[in-house]
N, C-alpha and C. Protein backbone atom coordinates (compact mmCIF):
# COMPACT_ATOMS: atom_id res chain seq x y z
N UNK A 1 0.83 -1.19 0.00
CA UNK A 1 0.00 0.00 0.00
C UNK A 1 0.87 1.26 0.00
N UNK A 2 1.95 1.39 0.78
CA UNK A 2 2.71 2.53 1.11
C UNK A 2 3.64 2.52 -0.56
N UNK A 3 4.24 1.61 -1.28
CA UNK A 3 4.28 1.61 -2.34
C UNK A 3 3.52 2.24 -3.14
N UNK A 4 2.05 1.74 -3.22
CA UNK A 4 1.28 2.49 -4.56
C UNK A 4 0.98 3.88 -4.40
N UNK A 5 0.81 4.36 -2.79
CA UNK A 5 0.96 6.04 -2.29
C UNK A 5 2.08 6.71 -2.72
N UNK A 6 3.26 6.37 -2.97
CA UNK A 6 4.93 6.53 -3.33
C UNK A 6 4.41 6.79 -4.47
N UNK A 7 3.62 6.20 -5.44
CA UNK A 7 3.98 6.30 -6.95
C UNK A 7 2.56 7.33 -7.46
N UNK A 8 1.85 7.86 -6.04
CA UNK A 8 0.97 8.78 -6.42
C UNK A 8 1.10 9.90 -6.82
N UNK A 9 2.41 10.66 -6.58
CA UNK A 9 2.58 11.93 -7.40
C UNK A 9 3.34 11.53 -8.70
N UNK A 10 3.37 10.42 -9.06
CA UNK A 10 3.75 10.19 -10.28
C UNK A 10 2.81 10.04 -10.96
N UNK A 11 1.77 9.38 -10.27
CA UNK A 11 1.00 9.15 -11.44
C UNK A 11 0.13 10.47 -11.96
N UNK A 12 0.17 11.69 -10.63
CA UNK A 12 -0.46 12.86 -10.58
C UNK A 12 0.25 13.15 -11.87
N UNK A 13 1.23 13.39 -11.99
CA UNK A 13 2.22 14.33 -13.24
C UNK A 13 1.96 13.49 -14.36
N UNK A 14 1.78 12.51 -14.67
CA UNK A 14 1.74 11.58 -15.51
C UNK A 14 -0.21 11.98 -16.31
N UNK A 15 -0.68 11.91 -15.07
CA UNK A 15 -2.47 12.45 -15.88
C UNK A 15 -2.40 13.99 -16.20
N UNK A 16 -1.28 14.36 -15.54
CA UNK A 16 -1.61 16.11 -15.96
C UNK A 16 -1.19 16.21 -17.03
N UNK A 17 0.01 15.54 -17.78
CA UNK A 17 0.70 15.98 -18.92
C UNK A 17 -0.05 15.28 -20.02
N UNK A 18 -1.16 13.90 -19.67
CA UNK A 18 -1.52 13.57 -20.71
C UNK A 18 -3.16 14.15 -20.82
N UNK A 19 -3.25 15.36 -19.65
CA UNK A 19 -4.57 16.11 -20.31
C UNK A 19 -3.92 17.96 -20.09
N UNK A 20 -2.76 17.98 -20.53
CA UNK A 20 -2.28 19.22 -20.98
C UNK A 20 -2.52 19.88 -19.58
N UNK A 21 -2.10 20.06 -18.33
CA UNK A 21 -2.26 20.85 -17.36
C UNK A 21 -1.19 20.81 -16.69
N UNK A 22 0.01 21.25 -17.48
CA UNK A 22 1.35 21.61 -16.86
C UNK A 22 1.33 22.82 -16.87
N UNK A 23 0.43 24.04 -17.42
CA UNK A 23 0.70 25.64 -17.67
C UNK A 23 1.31 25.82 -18.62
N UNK A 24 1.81 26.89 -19.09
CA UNK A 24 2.81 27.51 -20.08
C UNK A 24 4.07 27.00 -20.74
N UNK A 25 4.77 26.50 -19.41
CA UNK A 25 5.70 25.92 -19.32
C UNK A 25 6.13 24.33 -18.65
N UNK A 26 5.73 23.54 -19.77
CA UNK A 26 4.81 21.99 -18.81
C UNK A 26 6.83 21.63 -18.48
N UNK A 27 7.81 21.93 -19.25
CA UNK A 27 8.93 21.35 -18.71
C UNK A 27 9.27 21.90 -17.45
N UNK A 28 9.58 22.92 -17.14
CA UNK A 28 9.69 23.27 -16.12
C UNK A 28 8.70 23.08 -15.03
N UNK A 29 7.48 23.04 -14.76
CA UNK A 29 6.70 22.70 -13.87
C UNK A 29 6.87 21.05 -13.57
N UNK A 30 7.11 19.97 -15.04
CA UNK A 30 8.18 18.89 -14.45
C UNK A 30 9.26 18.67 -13.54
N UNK A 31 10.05 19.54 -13.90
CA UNK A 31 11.47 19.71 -13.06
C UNK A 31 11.15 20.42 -11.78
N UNK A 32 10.35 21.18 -11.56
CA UNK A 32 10.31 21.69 -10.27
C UNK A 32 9.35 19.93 -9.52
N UNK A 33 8.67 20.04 -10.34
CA UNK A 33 7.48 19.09 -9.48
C UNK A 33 8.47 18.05 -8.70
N UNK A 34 9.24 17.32 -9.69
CA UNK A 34 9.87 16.31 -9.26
C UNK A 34 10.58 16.70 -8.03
N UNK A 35 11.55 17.72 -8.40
CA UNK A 35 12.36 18.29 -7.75
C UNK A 35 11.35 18.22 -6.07
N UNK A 36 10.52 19.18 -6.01
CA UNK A 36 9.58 19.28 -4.63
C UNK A 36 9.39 17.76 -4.04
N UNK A 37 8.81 16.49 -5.08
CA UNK A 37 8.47 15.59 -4.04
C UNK A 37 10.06 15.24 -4.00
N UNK A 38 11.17 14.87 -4.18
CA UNK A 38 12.67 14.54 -3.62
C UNK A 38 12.64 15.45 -2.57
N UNK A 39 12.76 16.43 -2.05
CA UNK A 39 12.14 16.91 -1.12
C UNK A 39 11.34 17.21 0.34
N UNK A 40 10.02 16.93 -0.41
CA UNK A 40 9.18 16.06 0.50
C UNK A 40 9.61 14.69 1.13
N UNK A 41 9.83 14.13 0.09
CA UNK A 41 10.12 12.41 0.49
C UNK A 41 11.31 12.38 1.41
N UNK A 42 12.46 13.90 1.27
CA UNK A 42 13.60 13.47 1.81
C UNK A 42 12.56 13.55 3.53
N UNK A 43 12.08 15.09 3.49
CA UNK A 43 11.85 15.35 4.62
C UNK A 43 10.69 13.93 5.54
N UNK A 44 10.23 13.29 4.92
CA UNK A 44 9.61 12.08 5.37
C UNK A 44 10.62 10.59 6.11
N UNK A 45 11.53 10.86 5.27
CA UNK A 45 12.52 10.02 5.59
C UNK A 45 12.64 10.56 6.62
N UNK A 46 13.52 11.71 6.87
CA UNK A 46 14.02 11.93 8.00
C UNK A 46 13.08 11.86 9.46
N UNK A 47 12.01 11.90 8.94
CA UNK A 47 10.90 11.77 10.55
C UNK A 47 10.56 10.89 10.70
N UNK A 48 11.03 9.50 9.83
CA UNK A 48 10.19 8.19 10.08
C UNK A 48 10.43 7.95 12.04
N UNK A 49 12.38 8.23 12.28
CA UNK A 49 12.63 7.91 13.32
C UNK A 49 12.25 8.35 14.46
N UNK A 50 12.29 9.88 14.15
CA UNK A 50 11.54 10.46 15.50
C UNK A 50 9.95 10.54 15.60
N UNK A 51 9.15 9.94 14.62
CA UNK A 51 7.99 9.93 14.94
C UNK A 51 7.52 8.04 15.26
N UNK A 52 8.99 7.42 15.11
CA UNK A 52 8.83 5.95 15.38
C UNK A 52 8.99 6.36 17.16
N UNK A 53 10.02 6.56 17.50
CA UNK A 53 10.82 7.13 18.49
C UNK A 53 9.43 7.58 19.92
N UNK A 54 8.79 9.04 19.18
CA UNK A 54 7.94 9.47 20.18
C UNK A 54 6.88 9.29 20.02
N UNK A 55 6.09 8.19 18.86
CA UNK A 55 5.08 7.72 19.05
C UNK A 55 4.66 6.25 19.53
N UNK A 56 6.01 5.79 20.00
CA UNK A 56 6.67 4.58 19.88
C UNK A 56 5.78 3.52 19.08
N UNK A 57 6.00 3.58 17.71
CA UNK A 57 5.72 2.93 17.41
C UNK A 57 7.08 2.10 16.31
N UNK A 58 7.81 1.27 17.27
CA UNK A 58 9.04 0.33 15.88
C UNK A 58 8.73 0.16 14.76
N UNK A 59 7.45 0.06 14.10
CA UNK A 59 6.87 -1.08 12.99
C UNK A 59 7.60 0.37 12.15
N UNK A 60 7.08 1.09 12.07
CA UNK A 60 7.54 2.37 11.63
C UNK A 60 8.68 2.05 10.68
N UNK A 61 9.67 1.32 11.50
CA UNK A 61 11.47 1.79 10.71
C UNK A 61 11.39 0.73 9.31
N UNK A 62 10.56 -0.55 9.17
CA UNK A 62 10.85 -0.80 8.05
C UNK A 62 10.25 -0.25 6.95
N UNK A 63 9.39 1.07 6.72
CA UNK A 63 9.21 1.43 5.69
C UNK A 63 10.10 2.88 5.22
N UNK A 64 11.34 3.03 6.32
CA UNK A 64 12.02 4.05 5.85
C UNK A 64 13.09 3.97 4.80
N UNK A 65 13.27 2.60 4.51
CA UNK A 65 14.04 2.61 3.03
C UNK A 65 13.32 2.59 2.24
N UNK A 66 12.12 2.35 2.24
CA UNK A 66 11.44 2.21 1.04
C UNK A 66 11.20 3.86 0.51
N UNK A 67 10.80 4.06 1.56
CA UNK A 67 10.77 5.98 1.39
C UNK A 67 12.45 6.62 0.81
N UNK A 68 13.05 5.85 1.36
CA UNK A 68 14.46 6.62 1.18
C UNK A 68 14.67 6.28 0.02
N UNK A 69 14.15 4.98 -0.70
CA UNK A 69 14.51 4.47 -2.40
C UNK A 69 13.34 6.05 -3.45
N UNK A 70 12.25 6.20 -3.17
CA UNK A 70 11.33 6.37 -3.51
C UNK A 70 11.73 8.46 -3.36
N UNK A 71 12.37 8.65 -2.44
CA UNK A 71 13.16 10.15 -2.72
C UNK A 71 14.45 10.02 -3.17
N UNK A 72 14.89 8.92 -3.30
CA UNK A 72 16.03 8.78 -4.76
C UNK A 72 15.25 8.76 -5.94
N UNK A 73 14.41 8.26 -6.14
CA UNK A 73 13.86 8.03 -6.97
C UNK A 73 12.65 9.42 -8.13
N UNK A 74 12.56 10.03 -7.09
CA UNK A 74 12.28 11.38 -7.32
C UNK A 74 13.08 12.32 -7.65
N UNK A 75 14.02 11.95 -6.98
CA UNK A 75 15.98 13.03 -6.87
C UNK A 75 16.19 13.04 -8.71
N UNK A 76 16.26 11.91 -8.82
CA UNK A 76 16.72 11.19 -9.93
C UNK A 76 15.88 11.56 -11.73
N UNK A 77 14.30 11.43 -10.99
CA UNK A 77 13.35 11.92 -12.12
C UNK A 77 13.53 13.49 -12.19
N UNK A 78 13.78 14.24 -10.92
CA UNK A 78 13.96 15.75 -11.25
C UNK A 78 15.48 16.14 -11.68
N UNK A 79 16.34 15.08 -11.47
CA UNK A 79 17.68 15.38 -13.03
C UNK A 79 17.62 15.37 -14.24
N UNK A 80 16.72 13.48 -13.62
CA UNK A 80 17.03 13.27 -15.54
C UNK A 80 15.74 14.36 -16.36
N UNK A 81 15.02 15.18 -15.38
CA UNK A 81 14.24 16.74 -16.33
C UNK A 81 14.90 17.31 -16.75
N UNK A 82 15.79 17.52 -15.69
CA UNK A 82 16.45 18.79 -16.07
C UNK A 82 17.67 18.22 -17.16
N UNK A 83 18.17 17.18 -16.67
CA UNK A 83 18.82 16.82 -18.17
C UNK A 83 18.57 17.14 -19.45
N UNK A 84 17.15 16.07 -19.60
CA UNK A 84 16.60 16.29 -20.50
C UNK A 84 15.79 17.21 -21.07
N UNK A 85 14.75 18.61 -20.30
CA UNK A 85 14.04 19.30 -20.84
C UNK A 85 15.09 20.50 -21.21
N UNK A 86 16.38 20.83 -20.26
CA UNK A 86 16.84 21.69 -20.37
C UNK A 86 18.42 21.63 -20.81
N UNK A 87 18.86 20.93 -21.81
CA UNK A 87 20.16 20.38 -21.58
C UNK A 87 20.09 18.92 -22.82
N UNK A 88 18.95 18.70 -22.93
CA UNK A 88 18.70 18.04 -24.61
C UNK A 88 19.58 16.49 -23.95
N UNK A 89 19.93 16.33 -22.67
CA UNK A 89 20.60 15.06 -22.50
C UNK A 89 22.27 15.28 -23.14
N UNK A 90 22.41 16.46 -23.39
CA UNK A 90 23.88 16.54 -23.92
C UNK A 90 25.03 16.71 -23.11
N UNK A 91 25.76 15.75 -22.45
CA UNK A 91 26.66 15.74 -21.23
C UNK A 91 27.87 16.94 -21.19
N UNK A 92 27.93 17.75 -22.53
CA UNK A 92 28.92 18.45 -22.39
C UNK A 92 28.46 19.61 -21.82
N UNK A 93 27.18 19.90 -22.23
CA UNK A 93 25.90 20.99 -22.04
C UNK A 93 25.82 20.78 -20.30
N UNK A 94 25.21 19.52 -20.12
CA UNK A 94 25.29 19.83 -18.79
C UNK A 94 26.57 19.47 -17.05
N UNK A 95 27.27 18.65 -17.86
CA UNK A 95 28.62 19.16 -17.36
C UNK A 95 29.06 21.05 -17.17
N UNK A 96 28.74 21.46 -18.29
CA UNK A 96 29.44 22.86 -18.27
C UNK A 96 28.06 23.60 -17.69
N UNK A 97 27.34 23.33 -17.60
CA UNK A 97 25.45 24.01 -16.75
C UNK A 97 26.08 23.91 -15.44
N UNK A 98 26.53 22.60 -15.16
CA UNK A 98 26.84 21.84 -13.64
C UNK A 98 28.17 22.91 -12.85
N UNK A 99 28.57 23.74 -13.60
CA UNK A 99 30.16 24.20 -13.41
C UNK A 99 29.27 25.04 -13.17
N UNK A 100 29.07 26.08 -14.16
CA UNK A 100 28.46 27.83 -14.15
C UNK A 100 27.58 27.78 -13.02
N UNK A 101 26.21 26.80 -12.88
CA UNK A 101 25.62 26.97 -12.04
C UNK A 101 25.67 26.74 -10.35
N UNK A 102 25.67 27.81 -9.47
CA UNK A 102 26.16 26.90 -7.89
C UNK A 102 24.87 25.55 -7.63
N UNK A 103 23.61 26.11 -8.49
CA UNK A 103 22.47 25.51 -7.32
C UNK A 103 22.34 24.10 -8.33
N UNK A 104 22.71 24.39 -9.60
CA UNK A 104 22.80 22.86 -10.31
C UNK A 104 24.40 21.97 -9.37
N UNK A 105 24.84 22.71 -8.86
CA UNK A 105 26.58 22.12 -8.44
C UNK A 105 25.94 21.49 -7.12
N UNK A 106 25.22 22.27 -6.41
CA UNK A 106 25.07 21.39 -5.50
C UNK A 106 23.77 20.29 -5.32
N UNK A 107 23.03 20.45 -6.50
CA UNK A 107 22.04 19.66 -6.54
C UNK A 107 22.85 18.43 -6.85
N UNK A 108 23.42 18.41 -7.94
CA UNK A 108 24.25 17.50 -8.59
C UNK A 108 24.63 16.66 -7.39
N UNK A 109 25.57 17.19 -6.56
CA UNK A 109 26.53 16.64 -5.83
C UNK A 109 25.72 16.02 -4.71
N UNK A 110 24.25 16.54 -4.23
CA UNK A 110 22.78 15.95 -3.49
C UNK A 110 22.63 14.64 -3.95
N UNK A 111 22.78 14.56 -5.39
CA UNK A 111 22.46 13.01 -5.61
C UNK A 111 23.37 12.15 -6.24
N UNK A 112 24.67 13.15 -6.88
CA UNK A 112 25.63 11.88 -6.28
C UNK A 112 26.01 10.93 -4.64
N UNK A 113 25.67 11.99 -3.79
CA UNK A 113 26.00 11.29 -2.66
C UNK A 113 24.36 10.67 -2.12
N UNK A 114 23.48 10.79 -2.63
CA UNK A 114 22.50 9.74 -2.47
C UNK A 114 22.44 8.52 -3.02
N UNK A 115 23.57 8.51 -4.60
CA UNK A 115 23.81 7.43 -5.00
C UNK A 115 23.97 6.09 -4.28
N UNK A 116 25.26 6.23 -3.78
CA UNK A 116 25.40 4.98 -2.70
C UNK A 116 24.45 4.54 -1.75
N UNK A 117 23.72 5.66 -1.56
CA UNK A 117 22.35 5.11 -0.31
C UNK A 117 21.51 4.10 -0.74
N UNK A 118 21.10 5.11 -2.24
CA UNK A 118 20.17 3.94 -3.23
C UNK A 118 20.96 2.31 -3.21
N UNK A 119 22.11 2.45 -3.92
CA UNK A 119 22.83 1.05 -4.03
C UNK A 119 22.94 0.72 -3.13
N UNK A 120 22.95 0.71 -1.84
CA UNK A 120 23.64 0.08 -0.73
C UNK A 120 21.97 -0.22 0.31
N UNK A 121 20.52 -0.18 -0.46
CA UNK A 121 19.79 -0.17 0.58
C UNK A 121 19.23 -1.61 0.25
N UNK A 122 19.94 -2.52 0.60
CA UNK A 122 19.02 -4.17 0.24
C UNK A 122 20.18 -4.37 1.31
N UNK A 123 19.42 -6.32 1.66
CA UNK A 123 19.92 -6.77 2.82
C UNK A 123 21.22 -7.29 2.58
N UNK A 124 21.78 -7.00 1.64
CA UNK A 124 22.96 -8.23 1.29
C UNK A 124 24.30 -7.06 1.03
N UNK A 125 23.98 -5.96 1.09
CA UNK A 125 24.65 -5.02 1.05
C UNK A 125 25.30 -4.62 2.57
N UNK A 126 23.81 -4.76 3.24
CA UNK A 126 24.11 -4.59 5.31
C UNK A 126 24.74 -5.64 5.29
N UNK A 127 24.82 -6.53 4.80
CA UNK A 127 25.57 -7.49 5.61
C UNK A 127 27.24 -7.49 4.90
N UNK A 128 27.41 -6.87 3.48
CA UNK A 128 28.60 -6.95 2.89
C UNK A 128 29.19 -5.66 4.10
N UNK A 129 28.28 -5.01 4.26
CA UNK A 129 29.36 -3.73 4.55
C UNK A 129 29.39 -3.68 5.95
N UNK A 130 28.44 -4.79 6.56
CA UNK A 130 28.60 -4.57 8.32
C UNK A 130 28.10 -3.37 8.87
N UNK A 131 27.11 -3.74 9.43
CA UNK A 131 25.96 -2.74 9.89
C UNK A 131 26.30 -1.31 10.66
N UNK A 132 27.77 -1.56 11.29
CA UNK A 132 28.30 -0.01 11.65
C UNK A 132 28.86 0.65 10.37
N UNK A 133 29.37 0.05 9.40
CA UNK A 133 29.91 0.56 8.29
C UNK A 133 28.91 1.31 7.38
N UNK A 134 27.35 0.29 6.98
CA UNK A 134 26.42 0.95 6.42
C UNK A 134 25.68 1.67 7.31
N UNK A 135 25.51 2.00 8.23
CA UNK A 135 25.05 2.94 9.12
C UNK A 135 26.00 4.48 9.22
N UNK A 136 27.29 4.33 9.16
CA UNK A 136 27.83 5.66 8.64
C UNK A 136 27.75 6.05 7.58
N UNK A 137 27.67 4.82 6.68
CA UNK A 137 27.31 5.55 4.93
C UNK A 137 26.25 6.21 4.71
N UNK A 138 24.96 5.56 5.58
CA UNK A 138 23.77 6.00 5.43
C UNK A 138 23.59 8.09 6.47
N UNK A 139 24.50 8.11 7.19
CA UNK A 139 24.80 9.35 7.88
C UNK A 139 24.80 10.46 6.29
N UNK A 140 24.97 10.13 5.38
CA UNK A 140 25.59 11.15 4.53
C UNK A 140 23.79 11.82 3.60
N UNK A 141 22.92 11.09 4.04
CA UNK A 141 21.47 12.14 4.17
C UNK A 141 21.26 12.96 4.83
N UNK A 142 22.49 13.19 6.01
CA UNK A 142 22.11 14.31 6.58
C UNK A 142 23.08 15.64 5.62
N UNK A 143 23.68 15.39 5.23
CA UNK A 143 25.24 16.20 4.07
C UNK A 143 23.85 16.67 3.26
N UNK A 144 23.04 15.66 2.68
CA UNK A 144 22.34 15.87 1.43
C UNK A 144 21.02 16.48 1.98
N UNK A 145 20.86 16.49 2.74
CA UNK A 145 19.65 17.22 3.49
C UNK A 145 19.93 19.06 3.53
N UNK A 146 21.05 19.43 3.92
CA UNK A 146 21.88 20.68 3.70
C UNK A 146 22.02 21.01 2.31
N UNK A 147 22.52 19.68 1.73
CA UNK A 147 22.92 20.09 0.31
C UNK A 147 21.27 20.91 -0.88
N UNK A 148 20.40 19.96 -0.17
CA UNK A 148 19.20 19.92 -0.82
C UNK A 148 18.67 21.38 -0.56
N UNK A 149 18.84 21.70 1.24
CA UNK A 149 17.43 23.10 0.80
C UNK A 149 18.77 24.04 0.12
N UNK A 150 19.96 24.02 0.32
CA UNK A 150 21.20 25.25 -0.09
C UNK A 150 20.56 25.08 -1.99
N UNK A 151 20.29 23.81 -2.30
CA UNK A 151 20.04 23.80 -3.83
C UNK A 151 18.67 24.86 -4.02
N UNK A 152 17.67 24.09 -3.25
CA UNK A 152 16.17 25.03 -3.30
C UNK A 152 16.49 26.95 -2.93
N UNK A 153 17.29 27.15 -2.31
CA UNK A 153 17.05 28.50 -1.45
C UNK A 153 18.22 29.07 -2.79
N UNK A 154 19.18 28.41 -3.63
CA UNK A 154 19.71 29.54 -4.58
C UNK A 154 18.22 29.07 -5.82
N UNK A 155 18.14 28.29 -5.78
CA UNK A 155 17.50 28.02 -7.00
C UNK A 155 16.36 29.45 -6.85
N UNK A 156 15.43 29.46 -5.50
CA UNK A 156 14.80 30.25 -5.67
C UNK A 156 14.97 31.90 -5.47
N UNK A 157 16.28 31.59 -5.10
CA UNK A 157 17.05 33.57 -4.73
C UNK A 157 16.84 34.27 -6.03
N UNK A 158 16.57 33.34 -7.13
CA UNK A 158 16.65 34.22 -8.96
C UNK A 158 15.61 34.64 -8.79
N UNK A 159 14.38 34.66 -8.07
CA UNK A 159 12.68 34.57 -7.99
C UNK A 159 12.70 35.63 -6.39
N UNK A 160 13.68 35.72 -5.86
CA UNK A 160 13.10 36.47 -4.70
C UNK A 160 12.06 35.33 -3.90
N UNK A 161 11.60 34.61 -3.87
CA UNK A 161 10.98 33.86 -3.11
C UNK A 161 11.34 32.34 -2.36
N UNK A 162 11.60 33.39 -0.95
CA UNK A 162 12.05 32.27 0.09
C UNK A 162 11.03 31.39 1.12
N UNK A 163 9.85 32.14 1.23
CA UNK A 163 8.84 31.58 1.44
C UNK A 163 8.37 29.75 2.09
N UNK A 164 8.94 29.14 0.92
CA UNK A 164 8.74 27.57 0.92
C UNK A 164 10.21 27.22 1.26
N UNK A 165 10.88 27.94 0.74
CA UNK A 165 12.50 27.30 1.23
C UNK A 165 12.62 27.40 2.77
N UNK A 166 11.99 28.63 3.71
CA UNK A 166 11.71 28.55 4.39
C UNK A 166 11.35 27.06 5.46
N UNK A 167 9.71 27.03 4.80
CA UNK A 167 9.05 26.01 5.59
C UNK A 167 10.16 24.44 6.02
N UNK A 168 10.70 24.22 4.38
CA UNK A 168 11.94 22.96 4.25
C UNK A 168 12.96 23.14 5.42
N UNK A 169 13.34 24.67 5.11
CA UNK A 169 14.54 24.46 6.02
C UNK A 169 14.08 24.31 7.54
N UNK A 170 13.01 24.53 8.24
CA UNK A 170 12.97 24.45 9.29
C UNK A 170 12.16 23.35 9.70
N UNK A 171 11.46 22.67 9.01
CA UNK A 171 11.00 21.15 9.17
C UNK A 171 12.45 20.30 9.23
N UNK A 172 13.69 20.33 8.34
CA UNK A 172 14.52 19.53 7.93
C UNK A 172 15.32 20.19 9.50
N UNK A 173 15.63 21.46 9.73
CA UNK A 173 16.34 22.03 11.32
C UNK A 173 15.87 20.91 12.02
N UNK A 174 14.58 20.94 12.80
CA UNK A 174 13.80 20.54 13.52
C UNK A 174 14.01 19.19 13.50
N UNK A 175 14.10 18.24 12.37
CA UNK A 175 14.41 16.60 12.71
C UNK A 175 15.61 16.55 12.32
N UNK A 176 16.65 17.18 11.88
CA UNK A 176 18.25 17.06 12.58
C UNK A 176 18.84 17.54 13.96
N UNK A 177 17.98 18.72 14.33
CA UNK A 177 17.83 19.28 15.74
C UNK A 177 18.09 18.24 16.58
N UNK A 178 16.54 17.26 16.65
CA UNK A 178 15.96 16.21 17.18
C UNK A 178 17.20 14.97 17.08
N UNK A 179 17.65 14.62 15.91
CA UNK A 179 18.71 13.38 15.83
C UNK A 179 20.22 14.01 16.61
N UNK A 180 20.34 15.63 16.50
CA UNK A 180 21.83 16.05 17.12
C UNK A 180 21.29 15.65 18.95
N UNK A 181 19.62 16.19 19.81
CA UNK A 181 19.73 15.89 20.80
C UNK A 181 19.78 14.27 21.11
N UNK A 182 19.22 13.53 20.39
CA UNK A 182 19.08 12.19 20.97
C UNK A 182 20.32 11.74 20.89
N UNK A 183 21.46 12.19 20.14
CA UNK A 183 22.73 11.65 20.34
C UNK A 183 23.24 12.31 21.47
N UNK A 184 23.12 13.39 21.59
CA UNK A 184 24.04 14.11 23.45
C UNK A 184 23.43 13.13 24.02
N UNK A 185 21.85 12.93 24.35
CA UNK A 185 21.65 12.35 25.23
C UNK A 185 22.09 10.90 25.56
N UNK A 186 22.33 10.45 24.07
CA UNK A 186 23.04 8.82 24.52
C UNK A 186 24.59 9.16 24.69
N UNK A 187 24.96 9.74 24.65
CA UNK A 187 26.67 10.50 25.23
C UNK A 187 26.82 10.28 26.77
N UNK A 188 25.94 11.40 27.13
CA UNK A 188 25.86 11.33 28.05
C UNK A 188 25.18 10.19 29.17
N UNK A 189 24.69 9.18 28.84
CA UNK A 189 23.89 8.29 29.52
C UNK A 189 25.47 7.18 29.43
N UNK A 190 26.04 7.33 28.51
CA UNK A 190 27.49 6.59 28.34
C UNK A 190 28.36 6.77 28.91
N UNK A 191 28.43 7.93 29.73
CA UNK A 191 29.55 8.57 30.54
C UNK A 191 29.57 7.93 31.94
């Protein structure tokens, strides 16, 4: 079930474009769209734990890779847009986009380092890499969590509107906030 909800804003974009209700500009309202649910999905990821945590409910943690595949997976559809609507898929084009631009540089570099998360999220991977090993690899959503609203907040500085970059950055504060206290507190309970 939590699967076929995952693939509901796809299928949203998918009926809009095949009854013409992208606006003016249906590529770009692609690339942003995608762009927003990677986003969303990251910010879902990140609360699976603290809302497993203070609602105690465990059952919770096994659907956070699936979420975490599913905002790669979004990450990924709002490149290959921008690849493709804006950049014709031509690697020299967007290699040299990727240079000039900061907020394409660090988007870029958002989902190269989500790369490995994607590859490394099945069981045979935890066990190649030893569960403290993939547990620090998996630390690097919090890099891409920074990397992500710094992408949204230049992307939208050309527009003057910080508004929504806003809301991200302080939902995404708020459950790294939350993961920086629950670690003092196991520090300190260790001492």
């Amino acid at each position: 079930m939590l699967f076929a909800l995952c693939l509901l804003p796809l299928a949203w974009l998918v009926y809009r474009v095949l009854l013409d209700q992208l606006g003016a500009n249906p590529q770009e309202a692609l690339i942003r769209a995608t762009g927003d649910w990677a986003l969303r999905f990251l910010v879902i990821v990140l609360a699976v734990t603290p809302l497993r945590v203070i609602a105690g409910l465990p059952a919770l943690a096994r659907f956070r890779r699936m979420l975490g595949l599913f905002m790669y997976f979004y990450a990924l559809l709002h490149f290959l847009s921008y690849s493709g609507f804006d950049m014709g898929f031509e690697l020299a084009d967007i290699v040299a986009d990727i240079a000039k631009r900061p907020f394409i540089l660090v988007g870029s570099l958002a989902l190269l380092l989500l790369s490995p998360l994607a590859a490394t999220s099945f069981n045979a991977a935890i066990r190649a890499l030893g569960a403290k090993r993939w547990q620090r690899l998996h630390r690097l959503v919090y890099a891409v969590a920074g990397l992500a609203i710094l992408h949204f907040f230049w992307m939208r500085a050309g527009k003057n509107n910080f508004a929504e970059v806003a809301v991200y950055a302080a939902l995404l504060a708020l459950l790294l906030g939350w993961r920086l206290r629950q670690w003092q507190l196991r520090r300190r309970l260790q001492r």
